[in-house]
Protein backbone atom coordinates (compact mmCIF):
# COMPACT_ATOMS: atom_id res chain seq x y z
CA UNK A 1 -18.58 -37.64 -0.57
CA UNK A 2 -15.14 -39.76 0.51
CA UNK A 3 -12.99 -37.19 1.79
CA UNK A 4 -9.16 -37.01 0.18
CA UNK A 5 -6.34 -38.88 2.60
CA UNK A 6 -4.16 -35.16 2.89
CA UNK A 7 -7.63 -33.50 4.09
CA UNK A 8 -6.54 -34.15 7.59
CA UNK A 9 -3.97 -32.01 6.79
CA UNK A 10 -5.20 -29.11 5.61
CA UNK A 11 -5.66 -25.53 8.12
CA UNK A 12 -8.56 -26.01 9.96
CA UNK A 13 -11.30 -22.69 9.81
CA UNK A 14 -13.97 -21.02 11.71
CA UNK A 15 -16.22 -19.01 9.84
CA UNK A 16 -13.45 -18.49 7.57
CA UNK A 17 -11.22 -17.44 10.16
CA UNK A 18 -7.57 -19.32 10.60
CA UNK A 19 -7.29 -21.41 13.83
CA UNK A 20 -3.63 -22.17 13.48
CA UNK A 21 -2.83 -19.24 15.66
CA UNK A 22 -5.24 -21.00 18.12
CA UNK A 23 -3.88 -24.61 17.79
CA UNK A 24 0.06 -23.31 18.18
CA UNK A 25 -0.85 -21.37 21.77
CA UNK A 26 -3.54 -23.82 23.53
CA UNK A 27 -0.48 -26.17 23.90
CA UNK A 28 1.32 -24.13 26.84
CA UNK A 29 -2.17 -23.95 28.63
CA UNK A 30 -1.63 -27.72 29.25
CA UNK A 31 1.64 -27.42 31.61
CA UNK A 32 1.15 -26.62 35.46
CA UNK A 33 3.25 -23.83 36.22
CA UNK A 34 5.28 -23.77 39.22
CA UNK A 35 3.53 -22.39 42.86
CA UNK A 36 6.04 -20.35 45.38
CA UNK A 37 5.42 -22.71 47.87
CA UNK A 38 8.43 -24.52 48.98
CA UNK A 39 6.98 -28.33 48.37
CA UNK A 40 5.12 -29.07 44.57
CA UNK A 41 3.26 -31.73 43.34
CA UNK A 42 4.46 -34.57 41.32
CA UNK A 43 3.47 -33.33 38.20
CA UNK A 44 5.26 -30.22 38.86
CA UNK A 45 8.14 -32.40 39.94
CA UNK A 46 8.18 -34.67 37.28
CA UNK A 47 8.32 -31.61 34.86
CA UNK A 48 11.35 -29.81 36.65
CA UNK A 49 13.12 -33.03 36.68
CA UNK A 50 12.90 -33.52 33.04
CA UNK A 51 13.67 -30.39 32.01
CA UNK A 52 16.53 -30.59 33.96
CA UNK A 53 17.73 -33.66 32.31
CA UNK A 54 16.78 -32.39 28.76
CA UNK A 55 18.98 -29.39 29.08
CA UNK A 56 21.76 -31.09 30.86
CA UNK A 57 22.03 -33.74 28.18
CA UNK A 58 21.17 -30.71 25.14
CA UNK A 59 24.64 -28.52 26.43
CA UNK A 60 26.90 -30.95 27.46
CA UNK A 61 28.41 -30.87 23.35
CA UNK A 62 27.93 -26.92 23.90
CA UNK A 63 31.06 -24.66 24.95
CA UNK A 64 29.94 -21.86 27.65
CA UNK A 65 29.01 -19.60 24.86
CA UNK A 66 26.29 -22.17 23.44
CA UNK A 67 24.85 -21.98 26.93
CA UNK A 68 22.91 -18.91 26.30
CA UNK A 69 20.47 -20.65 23.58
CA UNK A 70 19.57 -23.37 27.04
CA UNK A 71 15.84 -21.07 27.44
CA UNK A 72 15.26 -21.30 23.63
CA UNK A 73 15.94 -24.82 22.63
CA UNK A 74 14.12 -26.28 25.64
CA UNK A 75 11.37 -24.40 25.31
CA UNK A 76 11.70 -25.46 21.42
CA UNK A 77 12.05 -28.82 22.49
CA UNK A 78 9.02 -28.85 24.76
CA UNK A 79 6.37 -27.00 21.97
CA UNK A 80 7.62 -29.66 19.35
CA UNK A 81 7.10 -32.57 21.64
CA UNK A 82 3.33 -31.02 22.41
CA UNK A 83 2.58 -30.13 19.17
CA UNK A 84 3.11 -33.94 17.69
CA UNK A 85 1.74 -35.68 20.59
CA UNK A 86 -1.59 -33.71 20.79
CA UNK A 87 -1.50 -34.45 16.92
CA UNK A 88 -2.33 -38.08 17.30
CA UNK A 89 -5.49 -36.96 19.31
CA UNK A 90 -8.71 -38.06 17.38
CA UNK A 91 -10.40 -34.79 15.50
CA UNK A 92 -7.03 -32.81 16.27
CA UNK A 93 -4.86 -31.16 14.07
CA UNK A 94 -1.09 -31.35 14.01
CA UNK A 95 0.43 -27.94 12.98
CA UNK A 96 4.02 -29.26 12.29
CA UNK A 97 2.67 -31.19 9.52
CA UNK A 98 2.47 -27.68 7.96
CA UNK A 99 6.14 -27.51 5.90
CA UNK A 100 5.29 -23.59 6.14
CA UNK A 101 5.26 -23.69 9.99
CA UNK A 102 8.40 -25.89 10.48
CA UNK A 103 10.16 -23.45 7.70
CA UNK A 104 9.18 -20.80 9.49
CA UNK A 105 11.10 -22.20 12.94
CA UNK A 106 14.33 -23.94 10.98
CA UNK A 107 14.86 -20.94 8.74
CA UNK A 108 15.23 -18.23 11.60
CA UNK A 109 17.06 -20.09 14.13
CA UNK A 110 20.17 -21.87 11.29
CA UNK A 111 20.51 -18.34 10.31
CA UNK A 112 21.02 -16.92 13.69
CA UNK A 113 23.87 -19.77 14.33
CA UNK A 114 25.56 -18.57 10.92
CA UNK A 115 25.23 -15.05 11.71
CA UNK A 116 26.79 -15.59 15.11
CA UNK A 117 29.58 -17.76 13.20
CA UNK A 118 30.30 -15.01 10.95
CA UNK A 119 30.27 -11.91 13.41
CA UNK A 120 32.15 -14.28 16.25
CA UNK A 121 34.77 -16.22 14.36
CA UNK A 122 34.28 -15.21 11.20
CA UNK A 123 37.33 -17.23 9.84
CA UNK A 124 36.30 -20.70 10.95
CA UNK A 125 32.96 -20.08 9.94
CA UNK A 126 34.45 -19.77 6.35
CA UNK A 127 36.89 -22.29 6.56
CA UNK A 128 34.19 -24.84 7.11
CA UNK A 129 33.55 -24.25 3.50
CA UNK A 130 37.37 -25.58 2.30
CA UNK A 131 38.05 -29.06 4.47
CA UNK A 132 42.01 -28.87 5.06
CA UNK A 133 44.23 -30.25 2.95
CA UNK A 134 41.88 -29.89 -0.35
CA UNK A 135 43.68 -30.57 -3.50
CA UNK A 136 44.03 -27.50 -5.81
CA UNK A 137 42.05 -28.15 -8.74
CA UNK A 138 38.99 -29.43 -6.62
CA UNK A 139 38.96 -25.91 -4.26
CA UNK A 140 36.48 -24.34 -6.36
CA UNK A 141 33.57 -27.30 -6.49
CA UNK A 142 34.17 -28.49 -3.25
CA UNK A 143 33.19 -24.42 -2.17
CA UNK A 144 30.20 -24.86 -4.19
CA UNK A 145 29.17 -27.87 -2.56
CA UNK A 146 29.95 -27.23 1.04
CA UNK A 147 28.05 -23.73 0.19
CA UNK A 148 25.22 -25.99 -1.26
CA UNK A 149 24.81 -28.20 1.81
CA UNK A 150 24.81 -25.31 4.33
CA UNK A 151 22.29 -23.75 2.58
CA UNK A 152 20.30 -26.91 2.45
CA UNK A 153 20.13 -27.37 6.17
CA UNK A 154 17.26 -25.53 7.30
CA UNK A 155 15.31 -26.94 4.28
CA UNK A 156 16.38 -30.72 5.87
CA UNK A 157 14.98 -29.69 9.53
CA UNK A 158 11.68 -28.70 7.94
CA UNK A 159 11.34 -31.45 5.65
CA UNK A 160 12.15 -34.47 7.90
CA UNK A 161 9.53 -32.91 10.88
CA UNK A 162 6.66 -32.72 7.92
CA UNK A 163 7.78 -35.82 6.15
CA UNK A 164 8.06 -38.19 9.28
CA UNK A 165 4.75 -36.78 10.93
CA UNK A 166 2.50 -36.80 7.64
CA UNK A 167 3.91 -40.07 6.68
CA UNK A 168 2.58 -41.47 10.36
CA UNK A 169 -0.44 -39.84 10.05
CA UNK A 170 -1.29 -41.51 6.68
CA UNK A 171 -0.81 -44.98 7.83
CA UNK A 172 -2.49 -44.75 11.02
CA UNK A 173 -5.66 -43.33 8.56
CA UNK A 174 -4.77 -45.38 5.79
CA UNK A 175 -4.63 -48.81 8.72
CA UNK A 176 -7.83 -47.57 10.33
CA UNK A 177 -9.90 -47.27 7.10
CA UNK A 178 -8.98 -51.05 6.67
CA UNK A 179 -9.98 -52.46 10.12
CA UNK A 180 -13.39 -50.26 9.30
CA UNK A 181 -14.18 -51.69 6.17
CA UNK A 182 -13.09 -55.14 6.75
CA UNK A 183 -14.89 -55.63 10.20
CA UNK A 184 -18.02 -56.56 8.89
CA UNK A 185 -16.27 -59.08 5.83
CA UNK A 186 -13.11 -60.88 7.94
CA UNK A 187 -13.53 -59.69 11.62
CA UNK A 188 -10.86 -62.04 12.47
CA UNK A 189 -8.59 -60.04 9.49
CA UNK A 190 -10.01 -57.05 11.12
CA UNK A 191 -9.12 -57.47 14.97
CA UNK A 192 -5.45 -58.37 13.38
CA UNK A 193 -5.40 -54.73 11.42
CA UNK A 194 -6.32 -53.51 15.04
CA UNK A 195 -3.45 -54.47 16.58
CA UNK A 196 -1.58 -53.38 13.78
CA UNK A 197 -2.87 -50.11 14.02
CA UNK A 198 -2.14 -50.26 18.08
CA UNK A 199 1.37 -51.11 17.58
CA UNK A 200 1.33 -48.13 14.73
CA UNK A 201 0.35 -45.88 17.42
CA UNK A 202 2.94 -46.58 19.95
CA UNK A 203 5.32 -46.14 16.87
CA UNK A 204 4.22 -42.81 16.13
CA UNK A 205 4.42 -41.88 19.77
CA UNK A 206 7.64 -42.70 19.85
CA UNK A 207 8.48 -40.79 16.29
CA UNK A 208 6.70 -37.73 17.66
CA UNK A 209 8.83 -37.35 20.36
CA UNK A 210 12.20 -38.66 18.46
CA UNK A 211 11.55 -35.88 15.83
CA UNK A 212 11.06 -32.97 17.90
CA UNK A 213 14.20 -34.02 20.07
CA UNK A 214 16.19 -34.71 16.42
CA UNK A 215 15.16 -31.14 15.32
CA UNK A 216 16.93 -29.29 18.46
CA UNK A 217 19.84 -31.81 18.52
CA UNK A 218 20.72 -30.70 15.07
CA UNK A 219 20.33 -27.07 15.51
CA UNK A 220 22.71 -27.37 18.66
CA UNK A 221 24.98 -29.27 16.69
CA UNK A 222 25.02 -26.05 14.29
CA UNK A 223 25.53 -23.86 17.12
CA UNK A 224 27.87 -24.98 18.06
CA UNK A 225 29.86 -25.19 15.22
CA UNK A 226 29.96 -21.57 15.27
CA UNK A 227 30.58 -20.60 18.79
């Protein structure tokens, strides 16, 4: 039977029993946590010294008030990054492919950042709705559309994570199946779709981490709008 291309996809089971649960917590078993002694290894090192970076470069468009989210979007940051790598794994499966999952994360935290807007400055938070200087007549539509795109935000963050990974994932499948079927045809066609499909790789490497860093910039970007 030839399996559908968006059965990769699709919640993996045992015994009928969900294993998303089980593929979003494995992840965090995979990072060394820090000993007490006063030396650590590189690995450790290497972590710190990212993190440290990460969050240096993620606050420096915050104000001091912004500074308080640091824990929460690095540690957002760092599941997202996971997450999508351990994706590309052979016989894996990618949970932020879900649109349900990545809902689930844009939806909560863009409504915190309006509802500290509102109960924090609650008149810029409205004003962002009327840009300054808005001719008369064109005050009530350009309400509605402002309205319109804030709304629409969180629905952007969870699309582009599910659109950009599933859209990877289907080439790299859709590349391999080629080099399979046309190895034993054109092998010299074949080793060429292999090195397509290498280059594919690095590619979607490269998107997996881009995406998950994209996804925090823009909800610190909304933060800090309203703080």
């Amino acid at each position: 039977m030839t399996l559908s291309l968006f059965d990769q996809f699709m919640s993996p089971t045992y015994f009928g029993i969900p294993l998303m649960a089980l593929a979003l917590t494995l992840p965090w078993i995979l990072y060394p946590t820090p000993s007490t002694r006063w030396l650590n290894n590189r690995l450790v090192t290497l972590q710190g010294w990212f993190l440290n970076r990460f969050t240096q470069q993620l606050l420096l468009p915050l104000s001091l008030g912004g500074h308080k989210w640091a824990a929460l979007l690095t540690s957002l940051m760092i599941f997202l990054i996971t997450l999508n790598m351990l994706g590309l794994l052979p016989y894996t499966f990618t949970p932020t492919t879900q649109l349900s999952l990545n809902m689930g994360l844009a939806v909560p935290l863009w409504l915190a950042t309006v509802i500290i807007g509102m109960r924090n400055q609650p008149t810029a938070a409205l004003g962002h709705l009327l840009p300054e200087g808005t001719p008369t007549p064109l005050i009530p539509v350009l309400i509605i559309i402002e309205t319109i795109s804030l709304f629409i935000r969180p629905l952007a963050l969870g699309v582009r994570l599910t659109a950009n990974l599933t859209a990877g994932h289907l080439l790299i499948q859709l590349i391999a199946t080629a080099a399979f079927v046309l190895l034993p045809v054109m092998p010299t066609v074949a080793i060429l779709t292999a090195a397509v499909l290498f280059l594919l790789t690095l590619l979607e490497v490269a998107v997996a981490m881009i995406q998950a860093y994209v996804f925090v910039l823009l909800l610190s970007l909304y933060l800090q709008e309203n703080v």
